[in-house]
PDB file of N, CA and C in Angstrom:
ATOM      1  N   UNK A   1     -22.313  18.915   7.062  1.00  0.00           N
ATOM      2  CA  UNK A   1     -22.465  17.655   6.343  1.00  0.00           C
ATOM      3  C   UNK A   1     -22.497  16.528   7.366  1.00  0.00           C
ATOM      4  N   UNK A   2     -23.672  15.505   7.451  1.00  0.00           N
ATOM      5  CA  UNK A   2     -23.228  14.677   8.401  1.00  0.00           C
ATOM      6  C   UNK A   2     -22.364  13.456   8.100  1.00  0.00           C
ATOM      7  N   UNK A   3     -21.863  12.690   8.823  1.00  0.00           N
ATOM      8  CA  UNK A   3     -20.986  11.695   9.363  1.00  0.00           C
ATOM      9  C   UNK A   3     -20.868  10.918   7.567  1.00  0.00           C
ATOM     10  N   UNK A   4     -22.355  10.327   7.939  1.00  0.00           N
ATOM     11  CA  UNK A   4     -22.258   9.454   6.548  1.00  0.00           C
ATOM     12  C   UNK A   4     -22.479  10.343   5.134  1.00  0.00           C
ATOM     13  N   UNK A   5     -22.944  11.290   4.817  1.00  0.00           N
ATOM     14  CA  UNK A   5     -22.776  11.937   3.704  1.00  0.00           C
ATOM     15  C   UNK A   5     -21.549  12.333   3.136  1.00  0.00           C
ATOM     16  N   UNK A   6     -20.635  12.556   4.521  1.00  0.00           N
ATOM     17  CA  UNK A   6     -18.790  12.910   4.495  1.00  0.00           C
ATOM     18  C   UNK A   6     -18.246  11.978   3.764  1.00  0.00           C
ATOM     19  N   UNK A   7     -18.927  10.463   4.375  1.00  0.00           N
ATOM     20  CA  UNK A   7     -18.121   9.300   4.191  1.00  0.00           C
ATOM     21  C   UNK A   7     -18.371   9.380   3.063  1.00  0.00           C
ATOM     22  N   UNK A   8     -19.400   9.275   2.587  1.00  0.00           N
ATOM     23  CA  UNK A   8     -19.994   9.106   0.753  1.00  0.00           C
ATOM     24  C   UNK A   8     -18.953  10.055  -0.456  1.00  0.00           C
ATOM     25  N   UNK A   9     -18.740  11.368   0.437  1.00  0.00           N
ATOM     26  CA  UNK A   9     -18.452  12.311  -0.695  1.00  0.00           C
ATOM     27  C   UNK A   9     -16.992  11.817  -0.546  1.00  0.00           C
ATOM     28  N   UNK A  10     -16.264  11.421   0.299  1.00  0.00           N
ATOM     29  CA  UNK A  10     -14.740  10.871   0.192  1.00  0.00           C
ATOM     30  C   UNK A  10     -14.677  10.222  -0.722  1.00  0.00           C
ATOM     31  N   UNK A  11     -15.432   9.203  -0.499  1.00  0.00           N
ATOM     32  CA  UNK A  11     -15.665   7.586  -0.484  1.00  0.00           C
ATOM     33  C   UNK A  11     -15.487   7.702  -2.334  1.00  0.00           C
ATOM     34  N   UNK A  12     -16.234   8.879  -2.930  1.00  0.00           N
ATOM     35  CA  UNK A  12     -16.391   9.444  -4.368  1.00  0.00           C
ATOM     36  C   UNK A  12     -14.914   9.409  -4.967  1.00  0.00           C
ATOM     37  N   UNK A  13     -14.328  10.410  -4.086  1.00  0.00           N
ATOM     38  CA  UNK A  13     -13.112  10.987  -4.646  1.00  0.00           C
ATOM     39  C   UNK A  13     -12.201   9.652  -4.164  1.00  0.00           C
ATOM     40  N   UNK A  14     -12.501   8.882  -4.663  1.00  0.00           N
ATOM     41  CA  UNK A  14     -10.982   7.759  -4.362  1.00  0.00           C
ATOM     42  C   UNK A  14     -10.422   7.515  -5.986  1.00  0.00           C
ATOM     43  N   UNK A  15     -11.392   7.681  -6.585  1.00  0.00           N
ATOM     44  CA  UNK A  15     -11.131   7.414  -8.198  1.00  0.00           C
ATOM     45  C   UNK A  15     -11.503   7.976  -9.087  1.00  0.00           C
ATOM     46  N   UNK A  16     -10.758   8.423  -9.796  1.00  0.00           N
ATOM     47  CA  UNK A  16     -11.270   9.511 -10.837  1.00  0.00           C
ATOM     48  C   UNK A  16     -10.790   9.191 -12.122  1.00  0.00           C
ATOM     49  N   UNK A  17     -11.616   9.215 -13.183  1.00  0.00           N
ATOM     50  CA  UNK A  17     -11.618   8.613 -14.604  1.00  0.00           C
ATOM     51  C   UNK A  17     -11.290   6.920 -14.149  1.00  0.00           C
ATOM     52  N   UNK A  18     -11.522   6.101 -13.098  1.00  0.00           N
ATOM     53  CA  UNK A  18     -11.030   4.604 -13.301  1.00  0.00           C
ATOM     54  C   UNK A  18      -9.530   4.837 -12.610  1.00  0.00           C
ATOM     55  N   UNK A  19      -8.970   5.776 -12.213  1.00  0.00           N
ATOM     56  CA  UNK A  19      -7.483   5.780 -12.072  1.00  0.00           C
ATOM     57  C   UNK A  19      -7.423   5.725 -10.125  1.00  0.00           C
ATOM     58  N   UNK A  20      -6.605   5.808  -9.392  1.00  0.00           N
ATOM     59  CA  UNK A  20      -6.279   6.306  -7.578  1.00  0.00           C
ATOM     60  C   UNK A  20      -6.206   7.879  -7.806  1.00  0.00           C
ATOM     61  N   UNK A  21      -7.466   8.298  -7.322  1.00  0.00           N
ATOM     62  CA  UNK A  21      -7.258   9.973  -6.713  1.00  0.00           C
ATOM     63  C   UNK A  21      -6.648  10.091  -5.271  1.00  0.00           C
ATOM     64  N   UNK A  22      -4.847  10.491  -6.009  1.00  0.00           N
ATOM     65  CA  UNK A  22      -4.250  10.677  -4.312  1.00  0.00           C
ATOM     66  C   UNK A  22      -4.295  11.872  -3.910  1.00  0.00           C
ATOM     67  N   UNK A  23      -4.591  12.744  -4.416  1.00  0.00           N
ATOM     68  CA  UNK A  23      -5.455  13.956  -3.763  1.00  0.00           C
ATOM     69  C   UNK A  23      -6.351  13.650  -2.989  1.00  0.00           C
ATOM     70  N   UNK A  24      -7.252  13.025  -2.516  1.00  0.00           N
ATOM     71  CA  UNK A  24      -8.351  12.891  -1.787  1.00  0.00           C
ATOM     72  C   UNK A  24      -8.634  11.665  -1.242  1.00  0.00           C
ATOM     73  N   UNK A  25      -7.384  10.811  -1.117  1.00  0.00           N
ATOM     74  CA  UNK A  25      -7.898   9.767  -0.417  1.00  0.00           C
ATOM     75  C   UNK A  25      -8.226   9.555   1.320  1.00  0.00           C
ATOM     76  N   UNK A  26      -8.891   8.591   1.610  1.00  0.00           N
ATOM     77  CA  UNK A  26      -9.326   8.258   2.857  1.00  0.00           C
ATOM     78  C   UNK A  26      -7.997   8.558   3.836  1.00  0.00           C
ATOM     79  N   UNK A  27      -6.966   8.054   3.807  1.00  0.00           N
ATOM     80  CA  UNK A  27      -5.923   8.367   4.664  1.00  0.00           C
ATOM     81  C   UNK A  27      -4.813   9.219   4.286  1.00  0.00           C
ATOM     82  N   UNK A  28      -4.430  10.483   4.173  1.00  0.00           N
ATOM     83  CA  UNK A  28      -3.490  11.661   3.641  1.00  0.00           C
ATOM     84  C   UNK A  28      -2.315  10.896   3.582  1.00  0.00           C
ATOM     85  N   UNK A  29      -1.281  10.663   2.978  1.00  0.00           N
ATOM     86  CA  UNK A  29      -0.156  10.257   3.245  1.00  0.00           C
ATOM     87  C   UNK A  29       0.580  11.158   2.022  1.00  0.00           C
ATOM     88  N   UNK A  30       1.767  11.242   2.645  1.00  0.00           N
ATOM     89  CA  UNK A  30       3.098  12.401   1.868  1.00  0.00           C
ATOM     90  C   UNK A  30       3.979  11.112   1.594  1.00  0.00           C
ATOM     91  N   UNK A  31       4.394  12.198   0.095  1.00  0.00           N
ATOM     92  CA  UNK A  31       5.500  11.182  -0.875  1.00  0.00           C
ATOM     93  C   UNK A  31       6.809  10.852   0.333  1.00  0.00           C
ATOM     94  N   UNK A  32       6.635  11.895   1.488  1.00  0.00           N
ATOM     95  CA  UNK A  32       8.354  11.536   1.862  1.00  0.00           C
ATOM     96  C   UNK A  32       7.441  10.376   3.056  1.00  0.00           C
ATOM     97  N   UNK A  33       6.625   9.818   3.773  1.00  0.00           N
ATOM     98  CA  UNK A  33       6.366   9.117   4.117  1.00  0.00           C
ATOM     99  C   UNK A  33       6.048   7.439   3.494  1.00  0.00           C
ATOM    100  N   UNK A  34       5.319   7.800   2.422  1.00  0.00           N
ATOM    101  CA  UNK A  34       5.679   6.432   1.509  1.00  0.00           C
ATOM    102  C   UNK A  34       7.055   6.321   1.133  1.00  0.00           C
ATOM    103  N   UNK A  35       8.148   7.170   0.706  1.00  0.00           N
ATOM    104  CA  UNK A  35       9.019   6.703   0.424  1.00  0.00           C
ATOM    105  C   UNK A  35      10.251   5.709   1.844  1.00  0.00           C
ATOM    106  N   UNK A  36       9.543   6.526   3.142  1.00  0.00           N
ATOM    107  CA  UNK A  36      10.600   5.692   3.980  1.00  0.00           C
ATOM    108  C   UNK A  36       9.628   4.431   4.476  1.00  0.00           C
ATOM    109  N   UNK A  37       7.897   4.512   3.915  1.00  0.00           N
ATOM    110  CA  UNK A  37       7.690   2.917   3.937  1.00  0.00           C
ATOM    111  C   UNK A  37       8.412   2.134   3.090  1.00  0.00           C
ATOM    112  N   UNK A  38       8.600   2.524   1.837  1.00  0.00           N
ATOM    113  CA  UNK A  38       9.596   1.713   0.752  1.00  0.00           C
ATOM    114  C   UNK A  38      11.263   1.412   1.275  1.00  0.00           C
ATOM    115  N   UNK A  39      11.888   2.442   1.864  1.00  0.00           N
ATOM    116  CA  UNK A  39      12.558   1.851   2.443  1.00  0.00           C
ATOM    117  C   UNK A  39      12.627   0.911   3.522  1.00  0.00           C
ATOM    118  N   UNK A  40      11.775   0.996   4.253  1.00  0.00           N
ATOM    119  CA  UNK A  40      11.639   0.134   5.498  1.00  0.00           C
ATOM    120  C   UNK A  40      12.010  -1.588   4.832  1.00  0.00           C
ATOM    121  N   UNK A  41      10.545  -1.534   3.383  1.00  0.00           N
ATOM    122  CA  UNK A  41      10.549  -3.017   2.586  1.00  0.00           C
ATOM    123  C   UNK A  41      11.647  -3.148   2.306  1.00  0.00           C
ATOM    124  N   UNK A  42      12.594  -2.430   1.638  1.00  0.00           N
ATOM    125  CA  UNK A  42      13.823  -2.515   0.612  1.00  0.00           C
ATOM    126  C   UNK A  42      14.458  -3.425   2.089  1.00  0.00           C
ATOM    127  N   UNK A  43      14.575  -2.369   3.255  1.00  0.00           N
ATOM    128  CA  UNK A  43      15.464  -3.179   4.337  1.00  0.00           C
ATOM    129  C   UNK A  43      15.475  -4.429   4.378  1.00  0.00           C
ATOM    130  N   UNK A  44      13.925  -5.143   4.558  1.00  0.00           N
ATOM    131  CA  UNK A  44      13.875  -6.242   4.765  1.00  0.00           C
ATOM    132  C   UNK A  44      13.435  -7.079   3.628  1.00  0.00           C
ATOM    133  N   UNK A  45      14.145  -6.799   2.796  1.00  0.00           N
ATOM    134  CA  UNK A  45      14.350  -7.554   1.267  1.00  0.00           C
ATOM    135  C   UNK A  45      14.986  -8.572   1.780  1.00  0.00           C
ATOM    136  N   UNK A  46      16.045  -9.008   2.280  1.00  0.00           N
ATOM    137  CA  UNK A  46      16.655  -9.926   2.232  1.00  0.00           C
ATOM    138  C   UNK A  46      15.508 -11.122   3.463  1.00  0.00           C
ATOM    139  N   UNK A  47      15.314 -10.572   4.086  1.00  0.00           N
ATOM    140  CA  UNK A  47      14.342 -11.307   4.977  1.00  0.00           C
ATOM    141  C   UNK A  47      12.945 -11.894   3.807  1.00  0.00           C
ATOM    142  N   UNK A  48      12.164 -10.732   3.682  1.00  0.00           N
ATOM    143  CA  UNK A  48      11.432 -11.672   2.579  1.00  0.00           C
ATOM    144  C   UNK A  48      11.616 -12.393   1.965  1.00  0.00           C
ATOM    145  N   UNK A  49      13.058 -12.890   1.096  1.00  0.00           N
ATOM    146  CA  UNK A  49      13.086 -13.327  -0.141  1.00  0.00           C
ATOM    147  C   UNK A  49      13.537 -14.795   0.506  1.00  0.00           C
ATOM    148  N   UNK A  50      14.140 -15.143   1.676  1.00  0.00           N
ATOM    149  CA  UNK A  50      13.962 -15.743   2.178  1.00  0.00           C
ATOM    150  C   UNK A  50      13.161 -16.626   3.403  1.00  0.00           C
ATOM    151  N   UNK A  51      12.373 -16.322   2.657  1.00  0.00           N
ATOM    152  CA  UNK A  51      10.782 -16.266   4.152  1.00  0.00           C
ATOM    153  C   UNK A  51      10.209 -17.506   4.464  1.00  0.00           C
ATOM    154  N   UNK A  52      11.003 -18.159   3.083  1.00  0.00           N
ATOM    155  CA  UNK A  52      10.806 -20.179   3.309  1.00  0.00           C
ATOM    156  C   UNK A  52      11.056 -20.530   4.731  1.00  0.00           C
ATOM    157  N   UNK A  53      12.758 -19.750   4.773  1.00  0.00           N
ATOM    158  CA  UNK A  53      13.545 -20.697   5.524  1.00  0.00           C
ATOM    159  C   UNK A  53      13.070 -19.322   7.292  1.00  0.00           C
ATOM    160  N   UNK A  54      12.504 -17.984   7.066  1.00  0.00           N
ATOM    161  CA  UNK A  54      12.296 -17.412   7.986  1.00  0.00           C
ATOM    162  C   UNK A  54      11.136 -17.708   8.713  1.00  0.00           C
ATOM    163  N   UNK A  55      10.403 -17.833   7.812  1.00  0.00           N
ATOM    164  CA  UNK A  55       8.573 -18.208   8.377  1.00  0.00           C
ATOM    165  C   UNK A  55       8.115 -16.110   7.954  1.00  0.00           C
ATOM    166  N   UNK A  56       8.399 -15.503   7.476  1.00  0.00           N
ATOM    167  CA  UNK A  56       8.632 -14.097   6.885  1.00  0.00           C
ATOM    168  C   UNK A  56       7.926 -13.670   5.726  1.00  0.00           C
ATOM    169  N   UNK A  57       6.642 -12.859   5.744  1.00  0.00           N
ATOM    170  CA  UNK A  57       6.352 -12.144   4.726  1.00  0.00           C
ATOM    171  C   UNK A  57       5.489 -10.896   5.356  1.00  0.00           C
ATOM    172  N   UNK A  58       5.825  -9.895   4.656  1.00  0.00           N
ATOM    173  CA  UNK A  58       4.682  -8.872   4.289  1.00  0.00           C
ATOM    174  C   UNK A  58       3.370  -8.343   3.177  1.00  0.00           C
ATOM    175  N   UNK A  59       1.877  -8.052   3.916  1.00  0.00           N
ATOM    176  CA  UNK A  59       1.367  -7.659   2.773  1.00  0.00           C
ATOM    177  C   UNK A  59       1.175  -6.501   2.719  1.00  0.00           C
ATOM    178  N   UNK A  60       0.804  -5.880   1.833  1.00  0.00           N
ATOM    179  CA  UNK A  60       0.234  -4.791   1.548  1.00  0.00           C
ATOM    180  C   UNK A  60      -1.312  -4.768   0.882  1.00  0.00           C
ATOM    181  N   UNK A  61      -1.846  -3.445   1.211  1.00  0.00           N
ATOM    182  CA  UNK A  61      -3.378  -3.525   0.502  1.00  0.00           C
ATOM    183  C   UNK A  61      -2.927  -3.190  -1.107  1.00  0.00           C
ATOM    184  N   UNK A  62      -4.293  -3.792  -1.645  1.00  0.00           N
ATOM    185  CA  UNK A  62      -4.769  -2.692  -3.221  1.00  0.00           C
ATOM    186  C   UNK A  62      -4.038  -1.636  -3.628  1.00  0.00           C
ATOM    187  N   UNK A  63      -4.637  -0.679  -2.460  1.00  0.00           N
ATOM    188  CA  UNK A  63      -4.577   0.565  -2.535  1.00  0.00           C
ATOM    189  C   UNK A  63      -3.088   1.093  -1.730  1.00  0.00           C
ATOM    190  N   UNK A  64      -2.640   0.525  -1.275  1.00  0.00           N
ATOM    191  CA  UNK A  64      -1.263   0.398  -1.138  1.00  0.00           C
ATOM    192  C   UNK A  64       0.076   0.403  -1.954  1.00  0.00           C
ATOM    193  N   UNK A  65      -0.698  -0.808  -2.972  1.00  0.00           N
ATOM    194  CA  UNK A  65       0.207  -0.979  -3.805  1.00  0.00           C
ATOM    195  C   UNK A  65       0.390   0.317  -4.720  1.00  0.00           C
ATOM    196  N   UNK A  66      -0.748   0.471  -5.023  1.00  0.00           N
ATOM    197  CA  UNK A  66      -0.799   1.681  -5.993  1.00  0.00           C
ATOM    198  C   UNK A  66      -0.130   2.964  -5.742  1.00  0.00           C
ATOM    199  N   UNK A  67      -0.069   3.039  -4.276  1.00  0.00           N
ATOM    200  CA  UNK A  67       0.267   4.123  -3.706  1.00  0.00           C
ATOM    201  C   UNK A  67       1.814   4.093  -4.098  1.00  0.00           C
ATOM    202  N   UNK A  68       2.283   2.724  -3.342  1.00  0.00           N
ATOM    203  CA  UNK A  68       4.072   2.646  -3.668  1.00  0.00           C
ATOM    204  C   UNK A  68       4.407   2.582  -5.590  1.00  0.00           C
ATOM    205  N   UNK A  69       3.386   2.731  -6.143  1.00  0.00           N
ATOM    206  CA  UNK A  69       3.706   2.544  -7.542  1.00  0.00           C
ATOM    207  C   UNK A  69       4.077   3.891  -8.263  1.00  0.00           C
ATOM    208  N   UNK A  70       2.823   4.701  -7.366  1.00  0.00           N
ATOM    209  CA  UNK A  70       2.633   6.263  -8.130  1.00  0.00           C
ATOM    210  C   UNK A  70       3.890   6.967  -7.322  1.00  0.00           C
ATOM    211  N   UNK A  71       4.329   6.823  -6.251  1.00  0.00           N
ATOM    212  CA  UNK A  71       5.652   6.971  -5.572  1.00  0.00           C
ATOM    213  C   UNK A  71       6.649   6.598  -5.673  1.00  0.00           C
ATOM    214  N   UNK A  72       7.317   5.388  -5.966  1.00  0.00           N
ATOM    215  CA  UNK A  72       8.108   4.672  -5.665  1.00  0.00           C
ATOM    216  C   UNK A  72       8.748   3.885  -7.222  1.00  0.00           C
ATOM    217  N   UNK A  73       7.515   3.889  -8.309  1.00  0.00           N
ATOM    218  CA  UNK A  73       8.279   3.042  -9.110  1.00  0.00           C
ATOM    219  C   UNK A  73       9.525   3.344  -9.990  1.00  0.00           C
ATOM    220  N   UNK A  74      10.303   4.434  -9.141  1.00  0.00           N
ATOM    221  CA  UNK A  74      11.634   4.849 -10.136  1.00  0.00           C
ATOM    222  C   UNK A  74      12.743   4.685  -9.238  1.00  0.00           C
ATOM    223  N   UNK A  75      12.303   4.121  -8.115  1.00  0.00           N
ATOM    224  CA  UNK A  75      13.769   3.728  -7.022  1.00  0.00           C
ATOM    225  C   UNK A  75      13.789   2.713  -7.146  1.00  0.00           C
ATOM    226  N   UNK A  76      15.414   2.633  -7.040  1.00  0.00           N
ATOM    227  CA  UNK A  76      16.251   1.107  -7.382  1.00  0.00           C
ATOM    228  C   UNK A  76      15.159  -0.293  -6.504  1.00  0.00           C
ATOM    229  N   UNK A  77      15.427  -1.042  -7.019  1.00  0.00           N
ATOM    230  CA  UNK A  77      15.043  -2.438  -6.191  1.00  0.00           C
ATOM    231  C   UNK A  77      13.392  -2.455  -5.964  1.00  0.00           C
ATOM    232  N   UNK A  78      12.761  -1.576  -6.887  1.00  0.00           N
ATOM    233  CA  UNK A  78      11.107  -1.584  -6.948  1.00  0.00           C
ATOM    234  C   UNK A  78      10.403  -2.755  -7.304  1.00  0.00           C
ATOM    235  N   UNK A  79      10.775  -3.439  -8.749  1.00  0.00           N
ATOM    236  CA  UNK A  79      10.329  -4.495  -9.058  1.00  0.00           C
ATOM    237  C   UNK A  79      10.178  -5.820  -7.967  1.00  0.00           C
ATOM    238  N   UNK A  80      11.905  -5.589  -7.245  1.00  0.00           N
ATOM    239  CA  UNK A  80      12.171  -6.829  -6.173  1.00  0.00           C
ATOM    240  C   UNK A  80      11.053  -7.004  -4.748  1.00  0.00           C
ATOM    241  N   UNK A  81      11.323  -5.539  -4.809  1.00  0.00           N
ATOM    242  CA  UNK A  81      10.152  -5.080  -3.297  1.00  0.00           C
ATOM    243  C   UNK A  81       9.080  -5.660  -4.010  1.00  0.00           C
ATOM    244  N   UNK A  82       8.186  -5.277  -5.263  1.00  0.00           N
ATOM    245  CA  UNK A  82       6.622  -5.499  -5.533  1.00  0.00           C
ATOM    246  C   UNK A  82       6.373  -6.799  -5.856  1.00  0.00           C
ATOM    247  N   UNK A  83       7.777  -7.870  -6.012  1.00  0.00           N
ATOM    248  CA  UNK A  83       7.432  -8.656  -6.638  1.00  0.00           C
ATOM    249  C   UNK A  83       7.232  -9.765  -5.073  1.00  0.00           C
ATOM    250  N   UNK A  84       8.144  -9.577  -4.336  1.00  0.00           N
ATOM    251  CA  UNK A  84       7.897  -9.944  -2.952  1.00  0.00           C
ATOM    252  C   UNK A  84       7.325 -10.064  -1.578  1.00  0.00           C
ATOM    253  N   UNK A  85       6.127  -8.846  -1.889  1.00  0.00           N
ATOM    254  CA  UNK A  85       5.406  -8.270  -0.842  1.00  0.00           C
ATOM    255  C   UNK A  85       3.607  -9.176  -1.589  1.00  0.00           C
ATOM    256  N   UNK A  86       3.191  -9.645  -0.758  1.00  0.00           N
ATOM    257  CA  UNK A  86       1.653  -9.916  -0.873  1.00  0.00           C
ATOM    258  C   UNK A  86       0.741  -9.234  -1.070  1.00  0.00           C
ATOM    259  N   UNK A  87      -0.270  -8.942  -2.056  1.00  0.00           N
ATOM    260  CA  UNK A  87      -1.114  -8.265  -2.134  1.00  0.00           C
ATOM    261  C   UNK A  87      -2.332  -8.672  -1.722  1.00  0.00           C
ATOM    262  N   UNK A  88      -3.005  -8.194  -0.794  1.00  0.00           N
ATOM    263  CA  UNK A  88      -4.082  -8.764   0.223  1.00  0.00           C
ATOM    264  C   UNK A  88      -5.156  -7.910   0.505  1.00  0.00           C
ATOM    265  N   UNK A  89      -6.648  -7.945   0.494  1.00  0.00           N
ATOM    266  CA  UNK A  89      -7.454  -7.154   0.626  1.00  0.00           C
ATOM    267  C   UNK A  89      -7.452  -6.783   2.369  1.00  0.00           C
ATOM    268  N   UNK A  90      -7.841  -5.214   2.334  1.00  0.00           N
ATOM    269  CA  UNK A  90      -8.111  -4.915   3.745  1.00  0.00           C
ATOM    270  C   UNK A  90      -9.137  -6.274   4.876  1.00  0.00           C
ATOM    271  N   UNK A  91     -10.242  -6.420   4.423  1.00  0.00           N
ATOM    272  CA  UNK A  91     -11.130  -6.798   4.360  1.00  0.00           C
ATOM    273  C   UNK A  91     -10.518  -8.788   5.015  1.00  0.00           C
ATOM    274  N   UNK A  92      -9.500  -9.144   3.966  1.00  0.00           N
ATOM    275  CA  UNK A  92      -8.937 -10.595   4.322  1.00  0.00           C
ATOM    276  C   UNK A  92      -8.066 -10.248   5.401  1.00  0.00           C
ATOM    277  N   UNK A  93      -7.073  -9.102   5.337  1.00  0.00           N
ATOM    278  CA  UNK A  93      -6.287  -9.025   6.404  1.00  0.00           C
ATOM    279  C   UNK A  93      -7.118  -8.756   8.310  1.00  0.00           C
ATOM    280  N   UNK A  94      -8.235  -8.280   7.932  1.00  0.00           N
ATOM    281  CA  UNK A  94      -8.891  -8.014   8.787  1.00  0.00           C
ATOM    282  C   UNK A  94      -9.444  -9.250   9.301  1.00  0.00           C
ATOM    283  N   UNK A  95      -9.762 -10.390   8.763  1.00  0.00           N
ATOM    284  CA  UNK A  95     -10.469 -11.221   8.816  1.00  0.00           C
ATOM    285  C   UNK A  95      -9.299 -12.656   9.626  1.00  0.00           C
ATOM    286  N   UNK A  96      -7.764 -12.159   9.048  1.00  0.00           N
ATOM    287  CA  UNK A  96      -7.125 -13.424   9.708  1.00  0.00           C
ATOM    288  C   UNK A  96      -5.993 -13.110  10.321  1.00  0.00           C
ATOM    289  N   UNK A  97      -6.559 -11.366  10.922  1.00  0.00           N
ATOM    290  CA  UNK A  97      -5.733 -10.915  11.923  1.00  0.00           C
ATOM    291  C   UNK A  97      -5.567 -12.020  13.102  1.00  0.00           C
ATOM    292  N   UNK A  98      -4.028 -11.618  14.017  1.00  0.00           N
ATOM    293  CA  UNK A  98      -4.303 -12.185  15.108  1.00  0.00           C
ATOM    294  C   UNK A  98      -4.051 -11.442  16.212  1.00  0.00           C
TER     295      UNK A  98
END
């Protein structure tokens, strides 16, 4: 299969019925790896929530979010983490990298 036909047939399996196919997405990631990204956020909960006075935030992608949702939304302090973290396209973050 070449290069770009690969990309295409991935590129397919990202969504299935309208929903995140995490079976087949672009980057493999395991539930026990998203879960110690969720912890990492939970850590710096207290830093975000004060990010006025830190100069402090994190984003996350789209497809990120979704990820910590289909993982994550039954551990304590989920709402606080999602409600605090930025949701930002790859595409913008790429754009006002520094």
């Amino acid at each position: 299969m070449s290069g770009c036909k690969e990309i295409a047939a991935r590129l397919s399996n990202l969504m299935v019925d309208g929903e995140p196919n995490f079976k087949e997405g672009l980057t493999p990631v395991t539930e026990q790896a998203v879960k110690a990204f969720y912890q990492g956020l939970v850590a710096m909960l207290p830093t975000i929530k004060y990010s006025a006075y830190a100069q402090a935030g994190i984003a996350v992608t789209p497809s990120m979010k979704e990820i910590l949702i289909h993982h994550c939304s039954n551990e304590p302090e989920f709402s606080d983490v999602l409600g605090l973290v930025y949701v930002v396209t790859y595409r913008d973050m790429k754009r006002t990298a520094i």
